[in-house]
C-alpha atoms as a PDB file:
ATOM      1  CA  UNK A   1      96.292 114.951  94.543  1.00  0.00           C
ATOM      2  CA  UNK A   2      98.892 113.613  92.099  1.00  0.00           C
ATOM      3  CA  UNK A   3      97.326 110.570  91.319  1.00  0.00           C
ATOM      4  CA  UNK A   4      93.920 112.584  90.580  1.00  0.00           C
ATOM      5  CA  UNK A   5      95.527 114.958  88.224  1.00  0.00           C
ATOM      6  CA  UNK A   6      98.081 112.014  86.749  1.00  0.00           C
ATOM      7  CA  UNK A   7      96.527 108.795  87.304  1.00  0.00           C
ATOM      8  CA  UNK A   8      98.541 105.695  86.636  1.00  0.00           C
ATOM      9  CA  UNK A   9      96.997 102.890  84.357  1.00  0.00           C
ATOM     10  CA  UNK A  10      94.306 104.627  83.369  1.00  0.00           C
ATOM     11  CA  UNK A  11      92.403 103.478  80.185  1.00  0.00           C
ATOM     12  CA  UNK A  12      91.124  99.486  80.014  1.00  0.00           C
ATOM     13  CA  UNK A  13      92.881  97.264  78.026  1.00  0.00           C
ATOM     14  CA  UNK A  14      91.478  97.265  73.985  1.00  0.00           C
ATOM     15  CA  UNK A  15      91.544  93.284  74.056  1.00  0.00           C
ATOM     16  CA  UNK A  16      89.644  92.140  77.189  1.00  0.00           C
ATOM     17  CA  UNK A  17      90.601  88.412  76.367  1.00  0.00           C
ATOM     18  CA  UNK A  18      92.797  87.434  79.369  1.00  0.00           C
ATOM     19  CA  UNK A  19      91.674  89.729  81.880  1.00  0.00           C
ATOM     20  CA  UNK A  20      89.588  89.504  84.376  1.00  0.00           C
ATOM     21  CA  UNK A  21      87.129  93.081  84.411  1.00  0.00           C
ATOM     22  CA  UNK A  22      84.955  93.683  87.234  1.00  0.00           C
ATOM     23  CA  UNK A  23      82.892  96.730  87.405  1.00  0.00           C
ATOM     24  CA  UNK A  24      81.473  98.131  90.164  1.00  0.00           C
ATOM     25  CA  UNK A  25      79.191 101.850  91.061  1.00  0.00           C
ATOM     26  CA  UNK A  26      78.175 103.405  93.844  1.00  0.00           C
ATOM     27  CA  UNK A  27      74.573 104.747  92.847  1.00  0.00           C
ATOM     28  CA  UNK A  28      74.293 106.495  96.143  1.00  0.00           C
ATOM     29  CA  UNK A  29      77.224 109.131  95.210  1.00  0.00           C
ATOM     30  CA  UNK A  30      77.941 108.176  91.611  1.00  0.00           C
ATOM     31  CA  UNK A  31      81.142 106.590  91.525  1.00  0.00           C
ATOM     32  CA  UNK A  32      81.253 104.134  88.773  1.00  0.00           C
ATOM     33  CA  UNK A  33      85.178 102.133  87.812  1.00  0.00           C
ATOM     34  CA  UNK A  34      86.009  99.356  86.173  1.00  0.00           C
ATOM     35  CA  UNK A  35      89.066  97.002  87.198  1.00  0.00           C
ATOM     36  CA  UNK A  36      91.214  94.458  84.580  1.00  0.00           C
ATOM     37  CA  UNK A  37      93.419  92.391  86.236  1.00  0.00           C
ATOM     38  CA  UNK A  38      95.845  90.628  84.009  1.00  0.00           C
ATOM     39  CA  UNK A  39      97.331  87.546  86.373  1.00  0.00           C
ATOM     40  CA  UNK A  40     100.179  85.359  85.294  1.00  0.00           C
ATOM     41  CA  UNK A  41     100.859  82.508  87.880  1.00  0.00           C
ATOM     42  CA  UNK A  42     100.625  84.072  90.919  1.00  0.00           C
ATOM     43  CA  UNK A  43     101.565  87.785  89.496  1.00  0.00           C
ATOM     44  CA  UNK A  44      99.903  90.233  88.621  1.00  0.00           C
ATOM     45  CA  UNK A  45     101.613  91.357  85.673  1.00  0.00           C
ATOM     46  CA  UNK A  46      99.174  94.413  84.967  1.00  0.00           C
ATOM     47  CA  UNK A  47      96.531  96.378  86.297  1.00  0.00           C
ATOM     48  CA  UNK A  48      94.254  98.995  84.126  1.00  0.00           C
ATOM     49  CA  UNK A  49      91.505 101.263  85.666  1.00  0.00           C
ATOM     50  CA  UNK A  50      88.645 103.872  84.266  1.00  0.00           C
ATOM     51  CA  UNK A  51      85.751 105.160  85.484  1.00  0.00           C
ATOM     52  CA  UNK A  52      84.284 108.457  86.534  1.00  0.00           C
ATOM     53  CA  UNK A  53      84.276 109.448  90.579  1.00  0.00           C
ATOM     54  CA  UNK A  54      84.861 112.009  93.176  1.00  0.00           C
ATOM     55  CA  UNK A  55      88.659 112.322  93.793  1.00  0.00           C
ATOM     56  CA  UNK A  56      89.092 110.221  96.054  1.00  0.00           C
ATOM     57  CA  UNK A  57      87.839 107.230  94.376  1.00  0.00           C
ATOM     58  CA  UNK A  58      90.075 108.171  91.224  1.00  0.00           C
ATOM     59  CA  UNK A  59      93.354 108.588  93.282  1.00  0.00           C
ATOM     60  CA  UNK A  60      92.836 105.424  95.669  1.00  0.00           C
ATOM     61  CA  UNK A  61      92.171 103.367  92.146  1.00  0.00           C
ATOM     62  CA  UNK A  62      95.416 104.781  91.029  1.00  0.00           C
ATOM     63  CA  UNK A  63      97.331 104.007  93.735  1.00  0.00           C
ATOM     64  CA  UNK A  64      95.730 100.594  94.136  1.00  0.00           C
ATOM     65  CA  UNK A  65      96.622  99.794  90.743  1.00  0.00           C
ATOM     66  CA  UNK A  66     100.300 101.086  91.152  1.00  0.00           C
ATOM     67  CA  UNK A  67     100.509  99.592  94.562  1.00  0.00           C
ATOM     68  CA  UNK A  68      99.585  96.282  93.494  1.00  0.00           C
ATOM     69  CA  UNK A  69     101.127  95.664  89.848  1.00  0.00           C
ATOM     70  CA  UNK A  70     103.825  93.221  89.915  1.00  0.00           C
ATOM     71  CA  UNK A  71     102.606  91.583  93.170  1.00  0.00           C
ATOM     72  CA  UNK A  72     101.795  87.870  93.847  1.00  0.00           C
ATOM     73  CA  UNK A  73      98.418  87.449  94.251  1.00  0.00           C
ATOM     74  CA  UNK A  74      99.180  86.557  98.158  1.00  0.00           C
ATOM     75  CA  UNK A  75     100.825  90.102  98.215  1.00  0.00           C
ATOM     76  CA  UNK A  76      98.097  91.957  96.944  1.00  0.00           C
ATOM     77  CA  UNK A  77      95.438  90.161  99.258  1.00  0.00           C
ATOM     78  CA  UNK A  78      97.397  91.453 102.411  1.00  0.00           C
ATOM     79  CA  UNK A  79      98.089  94.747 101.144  1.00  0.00           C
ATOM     80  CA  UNK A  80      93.828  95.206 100.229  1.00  0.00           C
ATOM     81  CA  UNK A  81      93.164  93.624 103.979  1.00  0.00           C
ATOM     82  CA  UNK A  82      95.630  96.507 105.168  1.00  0.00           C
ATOM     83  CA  UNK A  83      94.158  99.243 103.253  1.00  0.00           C
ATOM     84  CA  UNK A  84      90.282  98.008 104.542  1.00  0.00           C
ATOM     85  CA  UNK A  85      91.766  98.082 108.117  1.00  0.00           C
ATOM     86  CA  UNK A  86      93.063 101.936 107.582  1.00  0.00           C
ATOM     87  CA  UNK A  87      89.887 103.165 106.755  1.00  0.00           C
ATOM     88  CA  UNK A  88      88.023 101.197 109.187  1.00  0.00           C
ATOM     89  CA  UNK A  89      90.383 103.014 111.421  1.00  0.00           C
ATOM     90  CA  UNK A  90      91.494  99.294 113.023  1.00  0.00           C
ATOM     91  CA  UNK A  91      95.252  98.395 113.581  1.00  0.00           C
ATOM     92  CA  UNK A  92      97.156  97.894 109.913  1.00  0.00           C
ATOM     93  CA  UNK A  93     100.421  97.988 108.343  1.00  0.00           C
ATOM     94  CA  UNK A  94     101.493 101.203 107.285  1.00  0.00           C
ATOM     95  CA  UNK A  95     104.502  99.697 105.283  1.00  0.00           C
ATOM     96  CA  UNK A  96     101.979  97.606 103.487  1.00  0.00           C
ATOM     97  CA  UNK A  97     100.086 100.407 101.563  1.00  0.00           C
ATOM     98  CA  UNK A  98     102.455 103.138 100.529  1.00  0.00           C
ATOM     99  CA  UNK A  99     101.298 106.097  99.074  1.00  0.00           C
ATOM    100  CA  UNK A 100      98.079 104.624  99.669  1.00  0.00           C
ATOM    101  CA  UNK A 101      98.465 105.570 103.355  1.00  0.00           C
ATOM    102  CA  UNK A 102      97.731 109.842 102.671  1.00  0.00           C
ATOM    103  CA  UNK A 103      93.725 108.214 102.511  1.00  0.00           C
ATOM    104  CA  UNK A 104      93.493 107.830 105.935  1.00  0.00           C
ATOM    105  CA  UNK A 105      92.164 110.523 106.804  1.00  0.00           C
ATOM    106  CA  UNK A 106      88.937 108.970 105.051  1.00  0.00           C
ATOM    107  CA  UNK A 107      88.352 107.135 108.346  1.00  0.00           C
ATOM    108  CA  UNK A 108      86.988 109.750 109.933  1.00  0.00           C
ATOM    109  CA  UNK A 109      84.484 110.332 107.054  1.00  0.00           C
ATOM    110  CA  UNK A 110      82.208 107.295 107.014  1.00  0.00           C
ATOM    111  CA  UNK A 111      80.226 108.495 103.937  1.00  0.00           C
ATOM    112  CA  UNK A 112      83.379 108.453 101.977  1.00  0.00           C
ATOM    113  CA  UNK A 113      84.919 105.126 102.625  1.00  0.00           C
ATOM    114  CA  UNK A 114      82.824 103.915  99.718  1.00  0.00           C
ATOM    115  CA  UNK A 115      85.029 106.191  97.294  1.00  0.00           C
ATOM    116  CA  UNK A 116      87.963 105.428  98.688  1.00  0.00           C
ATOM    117  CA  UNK A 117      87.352 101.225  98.449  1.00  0.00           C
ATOM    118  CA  UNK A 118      85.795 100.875  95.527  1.00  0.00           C
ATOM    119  CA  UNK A 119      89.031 100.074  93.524  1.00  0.00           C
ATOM    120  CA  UNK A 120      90.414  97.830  96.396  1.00  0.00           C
ATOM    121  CA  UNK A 121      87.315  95.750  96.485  1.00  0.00           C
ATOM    122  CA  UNK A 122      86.581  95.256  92.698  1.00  0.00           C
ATOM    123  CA  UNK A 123      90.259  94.114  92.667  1.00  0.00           C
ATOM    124  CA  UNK A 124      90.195  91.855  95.804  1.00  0.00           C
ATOM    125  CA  UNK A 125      86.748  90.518  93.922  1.00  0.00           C
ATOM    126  CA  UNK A 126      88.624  89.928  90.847  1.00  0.00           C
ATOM    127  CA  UNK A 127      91.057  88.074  92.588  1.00  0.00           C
ATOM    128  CA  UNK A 128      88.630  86.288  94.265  1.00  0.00           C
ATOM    129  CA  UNK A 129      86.747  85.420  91.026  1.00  0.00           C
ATOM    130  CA  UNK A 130      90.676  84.026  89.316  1.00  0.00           C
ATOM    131  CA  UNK A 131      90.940  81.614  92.654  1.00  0.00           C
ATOM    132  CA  UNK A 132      87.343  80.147  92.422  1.00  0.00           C
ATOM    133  CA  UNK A 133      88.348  79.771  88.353  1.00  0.00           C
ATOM    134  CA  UNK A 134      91.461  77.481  89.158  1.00  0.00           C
ATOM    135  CA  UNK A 135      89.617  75.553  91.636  1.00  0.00           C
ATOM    136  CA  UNK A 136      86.879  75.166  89.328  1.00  0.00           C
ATOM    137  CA  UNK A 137      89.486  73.837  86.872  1.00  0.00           C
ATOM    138  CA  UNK A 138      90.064  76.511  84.646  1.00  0.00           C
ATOM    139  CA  UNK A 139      92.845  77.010  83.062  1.00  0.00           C
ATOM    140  CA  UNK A 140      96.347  77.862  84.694  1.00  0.00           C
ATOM    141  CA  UNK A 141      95.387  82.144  84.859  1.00  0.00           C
ATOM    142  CA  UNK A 142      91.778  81.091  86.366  1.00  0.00           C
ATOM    143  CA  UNK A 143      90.401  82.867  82.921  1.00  0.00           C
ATOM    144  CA  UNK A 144      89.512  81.581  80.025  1.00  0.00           C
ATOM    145  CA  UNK A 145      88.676  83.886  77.768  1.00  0.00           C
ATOM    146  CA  UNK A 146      88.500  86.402  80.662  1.00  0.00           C
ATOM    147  CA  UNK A 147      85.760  87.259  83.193  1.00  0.00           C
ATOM    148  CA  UNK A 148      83.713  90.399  83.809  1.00  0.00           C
ATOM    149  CA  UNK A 149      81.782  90.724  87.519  1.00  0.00           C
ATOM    150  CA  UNK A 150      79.403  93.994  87.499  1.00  0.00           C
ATOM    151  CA  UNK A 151      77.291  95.114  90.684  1.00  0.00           C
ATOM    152  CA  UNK A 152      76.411  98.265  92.399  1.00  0.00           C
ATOM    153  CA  UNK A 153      77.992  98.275  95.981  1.00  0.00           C
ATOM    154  CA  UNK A 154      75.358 100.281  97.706  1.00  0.00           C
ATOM    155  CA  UNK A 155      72.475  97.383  96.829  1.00  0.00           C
ATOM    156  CA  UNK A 156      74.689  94.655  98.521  1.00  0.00           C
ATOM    157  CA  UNK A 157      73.769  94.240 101.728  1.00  0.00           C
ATOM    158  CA  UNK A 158      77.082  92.386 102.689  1.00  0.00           C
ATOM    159  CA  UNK A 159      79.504  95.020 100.880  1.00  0.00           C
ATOM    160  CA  UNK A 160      81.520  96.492 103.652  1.00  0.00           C
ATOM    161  CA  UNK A 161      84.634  98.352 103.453  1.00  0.00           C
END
C-alpha cells in the first residue's frame, strides 16, 4: 500500500528529448500510465511514471520503476519475464522482483493481471522499441530525439500478461 500512497518516480520528465515514452490504457477497467525510460549504454539511468489506475496498477508501476532504475537493460528484461511468470502463477524468481513479489496474490485474480502489468509491459515495450532503434542504426541510446509508443492493451489481440 506504500507505494500507492507514496509512489516513487512519479511525474514524467518536463523535457521528453532522450526518453523513450510509451503509453498504454486499459479501456476495459480504465487504467491509463505512461512510461519514460531514460537508457544510457546498457543502464537505465532513470525511470518516471504517471497515469491514473486502480491501486494496483499505481503500486506495481512504482515498484517497477524502483525495481528497475539503475539496471542494465539485460537485468531489467529478466526481472519483467519474472514478474509475468508470478502472475501467470508459473515457476519465477522470487529474488528477482523484490517488493514487487507482495502482487502475487494477483494470480489468482485473472481480471486484474491487466492492472498489475501494465507498467511492466509498457517498459519491456520501451525497451524493446531502444533495441530495434540501435539495430536500425540509431544512435548509441537507440533514441534520437526520443520515442513515444501509445496503444490500448485490451484491443491487442496478442497482449498477454
Amino acid at each position: 500500500m506504500d507505494h500507492y500512497k507514496n509512489p516513487r518516480n512519479k511525474g514524467l520528465a518536463s523535457d521528453p528529448r532522450g526518453y523513450m515514452t510509451v503509453h498504454l490504457k486499459n479501456p476495459s477497467c480504465g487504467d491509463d500510465l505512461t512510461v519514460q525510460l531514460l537508457v544510457e549504454g546498457e543502464v537505465i539511468r532513470e525511470i518516471r511514471q504517471s497515469g491514473e489506475g486502480c491501486s494496483i496498477c499505481c503500486a506495481s508501476a512504482s515498484m517497477m520503476s524502483e525495481l528497475l532504475e539503475s539496471s542494465t537493460i539485460s537485468e531489467a528484461t529478466e526481472v519483467i519475464r519474472n514478474f509475468n511468470l508470478m502472475v501467470k502463477a508459473e515457476p519465477f524468481d522470487e529474488e528477482a522482483i523484490g517488493d514487487a513479489l507482495s502482487l502475487q496474490g494477483v494470480s489468482h485474480l485473472p481480471q486484474r493481471v491487466k492492472c498489475a502489468t501494465l507498467g511492466w509491459q509498457a517498459t519491456e515495450r520501451g525497451l524493446e522499441r531502444i533495441r530495434q532503434n540501435r539495430l536500425a542504426g540509431e544512435d548509441s541510446t537507440g533514441l534520437s530525439q526520443g520515442g513515444h509508443i501509445d496503444a490500448d492493451v485490451e484491443k491487442e489481440e496478442n497482449y498477454e500478461a
